[in-house]
Protein backbone atom coordinates (compact mmCIF):
# COMPACT_ATOMS: atom_id res chain seq x y z
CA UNK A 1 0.00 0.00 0.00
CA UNK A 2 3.07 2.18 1.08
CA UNK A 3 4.64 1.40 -2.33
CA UNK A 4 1.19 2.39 -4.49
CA UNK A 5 1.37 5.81 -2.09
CA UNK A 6 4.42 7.09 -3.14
CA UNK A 7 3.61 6.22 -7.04
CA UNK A 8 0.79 8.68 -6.54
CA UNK A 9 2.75 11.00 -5.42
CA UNK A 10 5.25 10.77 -7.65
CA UNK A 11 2.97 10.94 -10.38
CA UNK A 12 1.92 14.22 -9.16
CA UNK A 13 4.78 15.75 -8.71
CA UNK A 14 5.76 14.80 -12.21
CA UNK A 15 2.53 16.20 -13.42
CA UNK A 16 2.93 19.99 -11.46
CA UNK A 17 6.26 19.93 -12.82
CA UNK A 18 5.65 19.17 -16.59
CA UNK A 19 2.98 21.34 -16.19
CA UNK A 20 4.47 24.12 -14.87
CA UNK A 21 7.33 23.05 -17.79
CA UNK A 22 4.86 23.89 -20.50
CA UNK A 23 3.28 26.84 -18.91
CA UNK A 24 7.16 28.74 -18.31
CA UNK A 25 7.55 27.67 -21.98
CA UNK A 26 4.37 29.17 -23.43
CA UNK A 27 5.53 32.53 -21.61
CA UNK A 28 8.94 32.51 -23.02
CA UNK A 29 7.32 32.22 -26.36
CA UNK A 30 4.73 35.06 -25.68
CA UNK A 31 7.51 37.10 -24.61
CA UNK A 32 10.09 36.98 -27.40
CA UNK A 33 6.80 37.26 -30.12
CA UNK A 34 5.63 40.94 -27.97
CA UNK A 35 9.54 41.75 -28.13
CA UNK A 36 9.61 41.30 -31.52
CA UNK A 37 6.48 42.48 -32.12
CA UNK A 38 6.99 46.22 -30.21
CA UNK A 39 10.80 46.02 -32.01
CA UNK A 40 9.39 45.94 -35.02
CA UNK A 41 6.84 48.67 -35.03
CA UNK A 42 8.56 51.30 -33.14
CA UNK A 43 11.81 53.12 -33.65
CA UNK A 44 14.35 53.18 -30.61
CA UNK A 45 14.23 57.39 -30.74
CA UNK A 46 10.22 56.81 -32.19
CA UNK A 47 7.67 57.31 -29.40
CA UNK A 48 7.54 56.12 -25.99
CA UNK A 49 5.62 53.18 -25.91
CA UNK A 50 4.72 51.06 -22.79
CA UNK A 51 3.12 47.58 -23.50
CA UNK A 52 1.30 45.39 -21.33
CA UNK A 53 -0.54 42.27 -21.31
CA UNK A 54 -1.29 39.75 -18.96
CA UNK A 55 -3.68 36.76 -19.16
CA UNK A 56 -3.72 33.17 -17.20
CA UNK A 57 -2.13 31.23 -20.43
CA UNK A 58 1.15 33.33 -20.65
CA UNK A 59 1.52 35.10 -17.30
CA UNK A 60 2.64 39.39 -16.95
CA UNK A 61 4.25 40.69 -20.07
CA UNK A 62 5.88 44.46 -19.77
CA UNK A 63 7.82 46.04 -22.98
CA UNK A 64 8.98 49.47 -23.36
CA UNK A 65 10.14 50.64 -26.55
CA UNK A 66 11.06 54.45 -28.14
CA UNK A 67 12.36 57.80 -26.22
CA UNK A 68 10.75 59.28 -23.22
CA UNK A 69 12.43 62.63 -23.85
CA UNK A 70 12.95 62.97 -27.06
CA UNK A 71 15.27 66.34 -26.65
CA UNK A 72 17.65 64.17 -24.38
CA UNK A 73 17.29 60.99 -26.19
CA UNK A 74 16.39 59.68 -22.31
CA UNK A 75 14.41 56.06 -23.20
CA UNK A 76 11.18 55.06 -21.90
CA UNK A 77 11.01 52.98 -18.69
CA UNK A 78 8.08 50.19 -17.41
CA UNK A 79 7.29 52.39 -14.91
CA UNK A 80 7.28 56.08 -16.32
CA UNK A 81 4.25 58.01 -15.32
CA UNK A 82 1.72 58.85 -18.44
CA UNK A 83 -0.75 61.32 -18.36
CA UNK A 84 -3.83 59.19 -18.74
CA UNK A 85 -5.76 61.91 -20.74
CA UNK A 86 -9.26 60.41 -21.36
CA UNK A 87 -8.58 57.33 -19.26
CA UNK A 88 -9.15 59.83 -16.17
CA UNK A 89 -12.96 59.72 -17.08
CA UNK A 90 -13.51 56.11 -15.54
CA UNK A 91 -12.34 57.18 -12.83
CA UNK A 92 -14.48 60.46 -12.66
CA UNK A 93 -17.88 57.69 -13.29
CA UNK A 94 -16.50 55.48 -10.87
CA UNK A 95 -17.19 58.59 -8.16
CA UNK A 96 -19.92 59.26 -9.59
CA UNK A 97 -21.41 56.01 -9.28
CA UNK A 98 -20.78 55.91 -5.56
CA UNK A 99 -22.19 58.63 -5.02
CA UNK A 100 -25.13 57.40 -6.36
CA UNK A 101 -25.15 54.32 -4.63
CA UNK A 102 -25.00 56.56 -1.53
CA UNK A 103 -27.96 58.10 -1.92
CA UNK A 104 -26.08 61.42 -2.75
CA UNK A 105 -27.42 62.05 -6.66
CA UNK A 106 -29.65 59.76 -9.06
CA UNK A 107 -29.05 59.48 -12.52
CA UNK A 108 -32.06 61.27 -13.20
CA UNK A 109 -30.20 64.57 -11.21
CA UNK A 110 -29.86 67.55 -13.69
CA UNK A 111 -26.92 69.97 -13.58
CA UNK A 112 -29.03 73.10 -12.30
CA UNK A 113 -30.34 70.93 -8.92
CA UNK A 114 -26.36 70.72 -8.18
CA UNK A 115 -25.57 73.59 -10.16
CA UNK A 116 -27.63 76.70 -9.77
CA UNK A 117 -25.22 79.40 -9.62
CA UNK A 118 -23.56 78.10 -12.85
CA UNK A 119 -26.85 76.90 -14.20
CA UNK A 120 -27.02 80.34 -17.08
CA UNK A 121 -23.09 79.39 -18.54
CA UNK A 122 -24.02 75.68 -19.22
CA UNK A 123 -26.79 75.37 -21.86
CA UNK A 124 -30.02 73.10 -21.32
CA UNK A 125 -28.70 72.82 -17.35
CA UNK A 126 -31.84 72.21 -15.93
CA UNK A 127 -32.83 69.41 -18.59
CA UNK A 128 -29.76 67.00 -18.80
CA UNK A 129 -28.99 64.40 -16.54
CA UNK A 130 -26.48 62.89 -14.34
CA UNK A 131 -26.88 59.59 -16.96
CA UNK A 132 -26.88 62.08 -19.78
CA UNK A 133 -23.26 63.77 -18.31
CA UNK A 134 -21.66 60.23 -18.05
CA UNK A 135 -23.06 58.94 -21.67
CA UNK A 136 -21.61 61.83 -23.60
CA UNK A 137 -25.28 62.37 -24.90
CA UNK A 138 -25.85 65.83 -23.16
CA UNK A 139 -25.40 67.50 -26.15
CA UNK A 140 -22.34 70.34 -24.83
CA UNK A 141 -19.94 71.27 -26.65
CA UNK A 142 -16.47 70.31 -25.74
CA UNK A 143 -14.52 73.35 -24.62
CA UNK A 144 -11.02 71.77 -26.03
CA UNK A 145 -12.85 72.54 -29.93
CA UNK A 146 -12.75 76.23 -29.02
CA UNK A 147 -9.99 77.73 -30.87
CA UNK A 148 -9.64 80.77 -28.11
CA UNK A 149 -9.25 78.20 -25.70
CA UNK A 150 -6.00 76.71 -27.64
CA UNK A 151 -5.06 80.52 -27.98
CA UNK A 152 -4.82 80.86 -24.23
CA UNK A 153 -2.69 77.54 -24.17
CA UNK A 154 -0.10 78.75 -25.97
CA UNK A 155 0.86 81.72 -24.00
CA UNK A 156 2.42 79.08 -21.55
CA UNK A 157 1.01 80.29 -18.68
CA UNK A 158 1.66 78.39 -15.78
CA UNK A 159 -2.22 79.47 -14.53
CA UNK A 160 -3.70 76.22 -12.83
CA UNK A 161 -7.38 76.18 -14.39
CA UNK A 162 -10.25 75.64 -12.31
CA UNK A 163 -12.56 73.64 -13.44
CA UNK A 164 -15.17 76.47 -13.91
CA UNK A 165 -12.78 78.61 -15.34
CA UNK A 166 -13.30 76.32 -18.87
CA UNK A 167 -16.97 76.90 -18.81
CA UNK A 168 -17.14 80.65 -20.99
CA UNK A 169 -15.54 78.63 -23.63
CA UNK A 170 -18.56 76.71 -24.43
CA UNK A 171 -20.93 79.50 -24.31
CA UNK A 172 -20.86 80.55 -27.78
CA UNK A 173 -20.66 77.39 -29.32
CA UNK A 174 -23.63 75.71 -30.19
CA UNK A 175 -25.16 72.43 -28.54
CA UNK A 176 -24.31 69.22 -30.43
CA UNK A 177 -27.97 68.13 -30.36
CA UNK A 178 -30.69 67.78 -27.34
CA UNK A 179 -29.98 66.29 -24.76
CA UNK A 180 -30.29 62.73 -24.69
CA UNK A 181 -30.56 62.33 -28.38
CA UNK A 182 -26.94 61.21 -29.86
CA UNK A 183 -23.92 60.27 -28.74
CA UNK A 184 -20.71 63.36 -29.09
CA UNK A 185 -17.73 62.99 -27.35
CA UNK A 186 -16.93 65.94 -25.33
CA UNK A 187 -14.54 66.40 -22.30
CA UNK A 188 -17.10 69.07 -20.88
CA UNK A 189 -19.35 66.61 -19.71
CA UNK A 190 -16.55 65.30 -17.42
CA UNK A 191 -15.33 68.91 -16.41
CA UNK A 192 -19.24 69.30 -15.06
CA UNK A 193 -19.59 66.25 -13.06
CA UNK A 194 -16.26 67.18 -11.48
CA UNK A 195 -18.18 70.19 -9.94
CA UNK A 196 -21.03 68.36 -9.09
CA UNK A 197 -18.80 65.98 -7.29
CA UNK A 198 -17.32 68.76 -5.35
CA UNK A 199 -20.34 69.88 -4.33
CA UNK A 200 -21.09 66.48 -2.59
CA UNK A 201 -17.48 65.49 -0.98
CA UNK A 202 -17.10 66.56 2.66
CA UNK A 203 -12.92 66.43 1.98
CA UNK A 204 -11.07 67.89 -0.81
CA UNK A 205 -11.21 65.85 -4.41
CA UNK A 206 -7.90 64.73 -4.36
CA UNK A 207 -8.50 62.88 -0.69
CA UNK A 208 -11.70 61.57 -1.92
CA UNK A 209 -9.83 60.20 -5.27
CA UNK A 210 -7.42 58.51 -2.91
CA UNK A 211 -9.81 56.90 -0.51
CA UNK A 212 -12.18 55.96 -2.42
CA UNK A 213 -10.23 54.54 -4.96
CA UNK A 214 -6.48 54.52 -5.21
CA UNK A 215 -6.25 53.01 -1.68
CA UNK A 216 -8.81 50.41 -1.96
CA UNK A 217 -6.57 48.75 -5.56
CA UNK A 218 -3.84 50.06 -4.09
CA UNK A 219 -2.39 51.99 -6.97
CA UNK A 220 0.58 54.11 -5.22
CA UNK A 221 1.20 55.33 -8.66
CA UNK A 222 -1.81 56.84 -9.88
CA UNK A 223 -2.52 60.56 -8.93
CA UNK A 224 -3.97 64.03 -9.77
CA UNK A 225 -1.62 66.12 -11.63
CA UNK A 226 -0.98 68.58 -8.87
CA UNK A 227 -3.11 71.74 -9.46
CA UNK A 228 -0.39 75.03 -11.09
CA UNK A 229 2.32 73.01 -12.19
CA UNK A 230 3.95 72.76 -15.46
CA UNK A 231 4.22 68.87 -14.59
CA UNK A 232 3.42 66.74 -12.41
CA UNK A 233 6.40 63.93 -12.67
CA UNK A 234 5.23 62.31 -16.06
CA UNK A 235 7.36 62.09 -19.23
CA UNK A 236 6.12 64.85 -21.64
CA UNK A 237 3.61 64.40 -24.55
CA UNK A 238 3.86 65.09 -27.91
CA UNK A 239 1.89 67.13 -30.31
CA UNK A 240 1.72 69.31 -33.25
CA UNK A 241 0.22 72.57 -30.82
CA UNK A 242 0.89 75.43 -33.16
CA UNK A 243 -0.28 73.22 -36.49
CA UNK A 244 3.44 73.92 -38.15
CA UNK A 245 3.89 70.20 -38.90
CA UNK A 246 6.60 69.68 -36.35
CA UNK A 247 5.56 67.86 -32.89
CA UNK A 248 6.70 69.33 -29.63
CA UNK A 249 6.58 68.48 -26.01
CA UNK A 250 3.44 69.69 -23.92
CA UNK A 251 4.99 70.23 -20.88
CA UNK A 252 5.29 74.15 -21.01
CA UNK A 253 1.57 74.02 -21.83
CA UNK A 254 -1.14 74.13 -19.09
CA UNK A 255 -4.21 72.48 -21.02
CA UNK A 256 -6.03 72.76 -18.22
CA UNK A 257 -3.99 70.01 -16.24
CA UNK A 258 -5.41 68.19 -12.78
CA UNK A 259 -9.17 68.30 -14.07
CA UNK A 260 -11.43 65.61 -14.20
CA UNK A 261 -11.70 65.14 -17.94
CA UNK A 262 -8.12 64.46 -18.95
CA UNK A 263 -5.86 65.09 -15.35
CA UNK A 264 -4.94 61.65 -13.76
CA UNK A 265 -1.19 60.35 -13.89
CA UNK A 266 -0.70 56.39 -13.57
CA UNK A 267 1.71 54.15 -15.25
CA UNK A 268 0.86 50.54 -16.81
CA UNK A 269 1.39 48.60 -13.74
CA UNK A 270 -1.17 50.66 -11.79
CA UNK A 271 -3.46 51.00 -14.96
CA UNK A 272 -3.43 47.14 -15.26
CA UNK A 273 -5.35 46.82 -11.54
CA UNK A 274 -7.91 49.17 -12.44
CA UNK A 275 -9.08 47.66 -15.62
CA UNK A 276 -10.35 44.72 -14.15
CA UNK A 277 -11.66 46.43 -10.99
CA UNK A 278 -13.53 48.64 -13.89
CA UNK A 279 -15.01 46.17 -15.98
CA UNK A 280 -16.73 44.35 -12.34
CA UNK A 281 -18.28 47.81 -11.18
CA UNK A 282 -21.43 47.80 -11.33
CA UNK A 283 -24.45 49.71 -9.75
CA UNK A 284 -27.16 47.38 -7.86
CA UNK A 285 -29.63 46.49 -10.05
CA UNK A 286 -28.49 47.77 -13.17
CA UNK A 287 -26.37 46.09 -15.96
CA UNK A 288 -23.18 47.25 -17.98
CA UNK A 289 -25.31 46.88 -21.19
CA UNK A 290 -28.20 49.08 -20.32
CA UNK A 291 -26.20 52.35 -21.09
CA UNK A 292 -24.54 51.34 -24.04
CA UNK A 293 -24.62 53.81 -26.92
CA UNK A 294 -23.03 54.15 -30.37
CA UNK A 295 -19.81 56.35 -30.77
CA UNK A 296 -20.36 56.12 -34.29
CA UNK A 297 -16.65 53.93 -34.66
CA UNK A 298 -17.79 50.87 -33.81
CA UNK A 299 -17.05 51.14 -30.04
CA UNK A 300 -20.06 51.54 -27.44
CA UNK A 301 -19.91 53.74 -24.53
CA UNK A 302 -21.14 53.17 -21.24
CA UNK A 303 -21.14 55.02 -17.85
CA UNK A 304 -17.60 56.17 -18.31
CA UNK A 305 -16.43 52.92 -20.32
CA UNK A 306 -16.22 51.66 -23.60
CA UNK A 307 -16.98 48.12 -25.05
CA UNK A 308 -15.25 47.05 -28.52
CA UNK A 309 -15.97 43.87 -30.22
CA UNK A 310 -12.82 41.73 -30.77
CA UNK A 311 -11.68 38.25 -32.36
CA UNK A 312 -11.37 37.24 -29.47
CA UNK A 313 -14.55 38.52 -27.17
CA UNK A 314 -15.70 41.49 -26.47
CA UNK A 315 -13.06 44.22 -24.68
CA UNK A 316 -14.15 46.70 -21.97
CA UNK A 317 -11.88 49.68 -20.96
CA UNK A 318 -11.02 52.66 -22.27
CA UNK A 319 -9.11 54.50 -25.27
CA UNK A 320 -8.04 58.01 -26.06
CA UNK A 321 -5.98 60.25 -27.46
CA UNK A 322 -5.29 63.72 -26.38
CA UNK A 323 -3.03 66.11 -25.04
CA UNK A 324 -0.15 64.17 -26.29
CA UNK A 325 -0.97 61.05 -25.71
CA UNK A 326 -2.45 58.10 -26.99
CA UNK A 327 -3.69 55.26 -24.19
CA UNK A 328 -5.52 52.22 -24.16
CA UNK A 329 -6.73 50.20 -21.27
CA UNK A 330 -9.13 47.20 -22.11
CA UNK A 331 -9.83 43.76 -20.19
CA UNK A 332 -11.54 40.99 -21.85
CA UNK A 333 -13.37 39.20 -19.22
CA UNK A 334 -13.88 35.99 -21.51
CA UNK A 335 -9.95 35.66 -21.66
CA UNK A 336 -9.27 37.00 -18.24
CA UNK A 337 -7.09 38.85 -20.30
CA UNK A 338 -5.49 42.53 -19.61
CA UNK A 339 -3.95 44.82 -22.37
CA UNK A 340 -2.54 48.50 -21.73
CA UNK A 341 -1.27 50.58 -24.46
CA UNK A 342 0.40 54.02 -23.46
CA UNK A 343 2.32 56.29 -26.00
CA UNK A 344 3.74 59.33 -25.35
CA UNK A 345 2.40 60.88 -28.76
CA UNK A 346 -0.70 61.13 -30.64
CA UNK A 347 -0.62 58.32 -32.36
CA UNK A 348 -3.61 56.41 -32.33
CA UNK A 349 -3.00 54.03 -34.98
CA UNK A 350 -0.19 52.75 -33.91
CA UNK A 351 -2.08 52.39 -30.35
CA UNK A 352 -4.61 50.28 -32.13
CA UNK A 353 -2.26 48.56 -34.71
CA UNK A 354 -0.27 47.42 -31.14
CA UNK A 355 -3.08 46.29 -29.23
CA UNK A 356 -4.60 44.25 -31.82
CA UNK A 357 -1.27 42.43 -32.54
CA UNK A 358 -0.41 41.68 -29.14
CA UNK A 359 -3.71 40.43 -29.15
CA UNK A 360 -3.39 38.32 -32.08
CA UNK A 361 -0.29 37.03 -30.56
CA UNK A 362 -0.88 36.08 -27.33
CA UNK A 363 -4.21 33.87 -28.18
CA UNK A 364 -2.99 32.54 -31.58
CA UNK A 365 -3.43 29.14 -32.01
């Protein structure tokens, strides 16, 4: 009986260990194809690019690959701080949800019953909604289209916008459509739930970022850009401000930094927590699907979320470009699967050329 014992368990630990064989083996070969793969479709001095994936079948990739500075030639590192640009917003619905879950606002709010002293410099403020305001179907106009805006940019002012300081530069503009009725992508809709939320926190937003969420993933890397500064620790951005053709760093220009449509610093490490923790909020009751609505590129967006169809299941996260950068955050929950995408550069084809190929790569058969 003693002898059949120790068969067994010799069989098993034969079994862990050929196992564990072939899994180290299928992440060696996931590794060198993503090596090859971010070698090949970025320069050494081309943009800093950060890649990510991570999934049960081939373990925690991390690639860098292109120039972090490119005056200095300095090269970008795994753990180099990105402004997040548009990937702030799920963060901004995430508050937004708890406070509804608290009791503190329903979707059904409108801006003027939070509002009322900035009710007559946002149009239609006592007919859209909370849900309208994290949909992007309020119909405002996004401040960042208004050329005077841009022309205050560029004086380099180191002025450290408040969030209702933005709101004049949507008054002449007109409304994108009624609210409710279509889908338009504008970072105003952010900029006024960030003053409704400050109306409802007893402690100041940044403490109220932190507790709420940054402490609970624990993402010691992810942070407001501090309010006045010409930057807040992250590699600089790249963009064509002036329109001469020739790309140059944003950090001399205060774009209206630390704000809740486009002011969150994080790197891919931290970034790769959230995305799950994203995609598994939810609000009692209520499903992911029910807010879905066309952005008119395929993609569907949510409370603060996207969903794109893949190959390979359906992906829920984020993308944007802005500001001088081009991010992508997505989780497929089928796969278990996370992908990040940060470049340093408006570039979003190459963002979407990368994440599809690492894709491709990491569940070909």
């Amino acid at each position: 009986m003693k002898r059949n014992i120790n068969k067994w368990w010799l069989w098993l630990l034969f079994s862990v260990v050929l196992l564990g064989a072939v899994a180290c083996q299928q992440e060696r070969e996931t590794y060198k194809t993503l090596q090859n793969l971010i070698q090949a479709s970025v320069a050494p001095d081309g943009p800093g690019v950060v890649l990510y994936v991570n999934g049960p079948d081939f373990g925690e990739q991390l690639f860098t690959r292109g120039a972090a500075n490119r005056e200095r030639g300095t090269a970008v590192r795994t753990i180099s701080h990105y402004r997040l640009a548009g990937l702030t917003k799920p963060f901004i619905s995430t508050l937004v949800l708890q406070m509804i879950t608290e009791g503190k606002l329903t979707m059904e709010d409108t801006i003027a019953d939070h509002l009322p002293e900035l009710a007559a410099e946002i149009p239609n403020s006592d007919q859209i909604t909370i849900r309208q305001l994290l949909t992007m179907t309020s119909g405002l106009p996004d401040f960042r289209d208004n050329p005077e805006f841009w022309e205050v940019v560029k004086q380099q002012e180191k002025r450290g916008w408040r969030p209702e300081e933005v709101l004049p530069y949507i008054a002449d503009t007109a409304v994108t459509g009624e609210p409710g009725a279509e889908f338009n992508y504008s970072n105003t809709n952010y900029i006024v739930l960030q003053l409704i939320l400050l109306t409802l926190f007893e402690e100041p937003f940044e403490e109220e970022l932190q507790d709420r969420i940054l402490d609970v993933l624990d993402l010691q890397d992810t942070y407001i850009e501090p309010f006045g500064l010409t930057t807040g620790g992250h590699i600089g951005g790249y963009a064509d401000i002036d329109g001469d053709g020739v790309e140059e760093s944003m950090i001399p220009y205060d774009d209206a930094r630390s704000m809740g449509d486009l002011g969150l610093i994080s790197n891919a490490l931290n970034l790769a927590e959230f995305a799950p923790a994203l995609y598994e909020r939810a609000l009692p009751g209520e499903e992911k699907t029910d807010a879905l609505v066309p952005m008119g590129n395929g993609d569907e967006y949510g409370y603060g979320i996207m969903r794109r169809q893949s190959p390979f299941g359906e992906m829920w996260g984020y993308a944007s470009t802005a500001s001088g950068f081009s991010n992508q955050m997505w989780y497929l929950p089928d796969k278990e699967t996370t992908v990040i995408v940060l470049i340093n550069a408006e570039e979003e084809v190459l963002g979407n050329q990368l994440l599809q190929d690492a894709l491709t790569a990491v569940f070909a058969e």
